[in-house]
Protein backbone atom coordinates (compact mmCIF):
# COMPACT_ATOMS: atom_id res chain seq x y z
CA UNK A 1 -27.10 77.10 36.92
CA UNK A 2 -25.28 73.71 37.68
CA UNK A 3 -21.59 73.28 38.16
CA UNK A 4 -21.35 69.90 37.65
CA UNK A 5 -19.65 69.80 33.72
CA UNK A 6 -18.04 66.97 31.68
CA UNK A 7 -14.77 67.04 29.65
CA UNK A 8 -15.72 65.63 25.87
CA UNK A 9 -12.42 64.65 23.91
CA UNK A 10 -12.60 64.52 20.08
CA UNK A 11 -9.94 62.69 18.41
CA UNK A 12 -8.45 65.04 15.22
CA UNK A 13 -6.89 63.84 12.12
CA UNK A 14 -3.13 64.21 13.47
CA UNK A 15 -1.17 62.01 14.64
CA UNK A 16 2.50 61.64 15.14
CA UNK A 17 4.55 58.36 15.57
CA UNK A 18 5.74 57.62 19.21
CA UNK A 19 9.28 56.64 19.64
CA UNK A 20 9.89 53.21 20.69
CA UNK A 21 10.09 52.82 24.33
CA UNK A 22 7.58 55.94 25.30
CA UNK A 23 4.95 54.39 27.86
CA UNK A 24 2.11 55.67 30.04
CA UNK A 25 2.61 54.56 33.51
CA UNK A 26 -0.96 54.13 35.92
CA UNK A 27 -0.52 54.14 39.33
CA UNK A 28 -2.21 51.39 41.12
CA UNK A 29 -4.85 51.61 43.96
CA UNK A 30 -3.06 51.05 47.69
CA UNK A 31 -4.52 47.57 48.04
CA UNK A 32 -2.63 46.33 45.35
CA UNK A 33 0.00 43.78 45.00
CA UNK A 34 1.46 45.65 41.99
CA UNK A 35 2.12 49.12 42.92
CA UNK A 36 2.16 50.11 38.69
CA UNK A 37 1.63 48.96 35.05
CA UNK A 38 2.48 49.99 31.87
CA UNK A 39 1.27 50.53 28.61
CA UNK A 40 3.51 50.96 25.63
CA UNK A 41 2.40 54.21 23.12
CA UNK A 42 1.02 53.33 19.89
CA UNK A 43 1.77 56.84 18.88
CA UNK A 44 1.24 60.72 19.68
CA UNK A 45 -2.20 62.12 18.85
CA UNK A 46 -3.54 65.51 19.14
CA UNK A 47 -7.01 65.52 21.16
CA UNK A 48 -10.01 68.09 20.96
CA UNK A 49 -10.70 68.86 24.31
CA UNK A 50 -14.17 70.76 24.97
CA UNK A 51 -15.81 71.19 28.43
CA UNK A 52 -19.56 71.26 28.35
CA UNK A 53 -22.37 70.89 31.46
CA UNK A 54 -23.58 67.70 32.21
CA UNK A 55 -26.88 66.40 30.85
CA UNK A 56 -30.02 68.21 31.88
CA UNK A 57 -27.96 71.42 33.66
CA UNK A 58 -26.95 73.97 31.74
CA UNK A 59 -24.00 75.92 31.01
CA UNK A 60 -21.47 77.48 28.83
CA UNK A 61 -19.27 75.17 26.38
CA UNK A 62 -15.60 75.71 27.68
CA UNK A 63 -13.16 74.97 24.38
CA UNK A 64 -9.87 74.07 25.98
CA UNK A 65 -8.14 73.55 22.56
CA UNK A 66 -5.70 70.46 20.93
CA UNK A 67 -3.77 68.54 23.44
CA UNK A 68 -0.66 66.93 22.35
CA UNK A 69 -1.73 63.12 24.18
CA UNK A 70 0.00 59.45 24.38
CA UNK A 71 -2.33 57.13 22.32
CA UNK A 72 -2.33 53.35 23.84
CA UNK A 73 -4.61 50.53 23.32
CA UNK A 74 -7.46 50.07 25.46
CA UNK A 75 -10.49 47.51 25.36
CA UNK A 76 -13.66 47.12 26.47
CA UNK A 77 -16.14 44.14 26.43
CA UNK A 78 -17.29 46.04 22.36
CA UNK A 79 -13.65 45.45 21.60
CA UNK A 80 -10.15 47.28 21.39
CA UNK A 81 -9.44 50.47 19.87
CA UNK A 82 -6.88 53.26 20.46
CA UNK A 83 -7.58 56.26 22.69
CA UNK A 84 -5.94 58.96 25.04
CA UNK A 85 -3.72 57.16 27.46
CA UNK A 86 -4.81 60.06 30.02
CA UNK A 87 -8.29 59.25 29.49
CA UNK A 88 -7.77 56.02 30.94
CA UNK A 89 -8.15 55.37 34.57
CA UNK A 90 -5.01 56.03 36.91
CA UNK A 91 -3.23 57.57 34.69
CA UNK A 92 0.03 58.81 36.12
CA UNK A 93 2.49 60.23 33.48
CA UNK A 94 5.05 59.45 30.76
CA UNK A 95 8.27 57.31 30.90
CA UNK A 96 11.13 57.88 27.83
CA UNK A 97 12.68 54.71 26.62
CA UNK A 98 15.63 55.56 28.97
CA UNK A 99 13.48 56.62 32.01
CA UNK A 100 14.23 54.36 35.04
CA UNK A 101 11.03 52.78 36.38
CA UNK A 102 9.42 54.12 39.01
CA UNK A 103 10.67 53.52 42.58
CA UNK A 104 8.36 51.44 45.18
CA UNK A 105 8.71 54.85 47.31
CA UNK A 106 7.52 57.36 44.30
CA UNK A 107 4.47 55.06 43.49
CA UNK A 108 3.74 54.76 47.21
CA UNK A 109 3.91 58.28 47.16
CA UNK A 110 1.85 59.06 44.68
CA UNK A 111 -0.64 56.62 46.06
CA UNK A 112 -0.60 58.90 49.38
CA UNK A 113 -1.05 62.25 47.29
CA UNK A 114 -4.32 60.66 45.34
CA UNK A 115 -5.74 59.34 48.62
CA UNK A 116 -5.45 63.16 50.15
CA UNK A 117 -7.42 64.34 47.24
């Protein structure tokens, strides 16, 4: 049996209005001028998430339950639609409209911790 397995995320029904200000924050890679961006949250959603093997391996199907998520907007060359702002690349975490940004030395940080990984 393989190990190698793939997280599937089903969007459900529920969705909850994000207060104004909430924002996913993704850490940029090292090279980068910008050490962070932003996205503002469209809203809270609750996300199916399901484990399952990869195609052609087999496997158990893991159900990992809802996940309260951020939802942001995200595009691709098909369009834009909403989706799981931790499904998008380099996602870091969440920021409350009074958070501070984060510091150059907590992104550099962070930067360090992903490159150990």
């Amino acid at each position: 049996m393989s190990s190698a397995r793939r997280t599937y995320i089903h969007r459900t029904p529920l969705s909850i209005s994000a207060a104004t200000g909430w924002r996913a924050i993704y850490i940029q890679e090292p090279d980068q001028d910008v050490l962070w961006i932003d996205e503002a949250l469209l809203a809270w959603g609750v996300f199916h998430h399901e484990e399952r093997p990869v195609a052609g391996t087999t496997g158990p199907t893991v159900d990992q339950g809802n996940h309260i998520e951020g939802v942001v907007h995200t595009g691709t060359d098909l369009g834009s639609f909403p989706d799981s702002a931790e499904e998008i690349g380099n996602f870091w975490h969440y920021r409350r409209i009074d958070d501070p940004d984060p510091t150059r030395e907590e992104a550099k940080a962070e930067q360090a911790r992903r490159q150990r990984r």
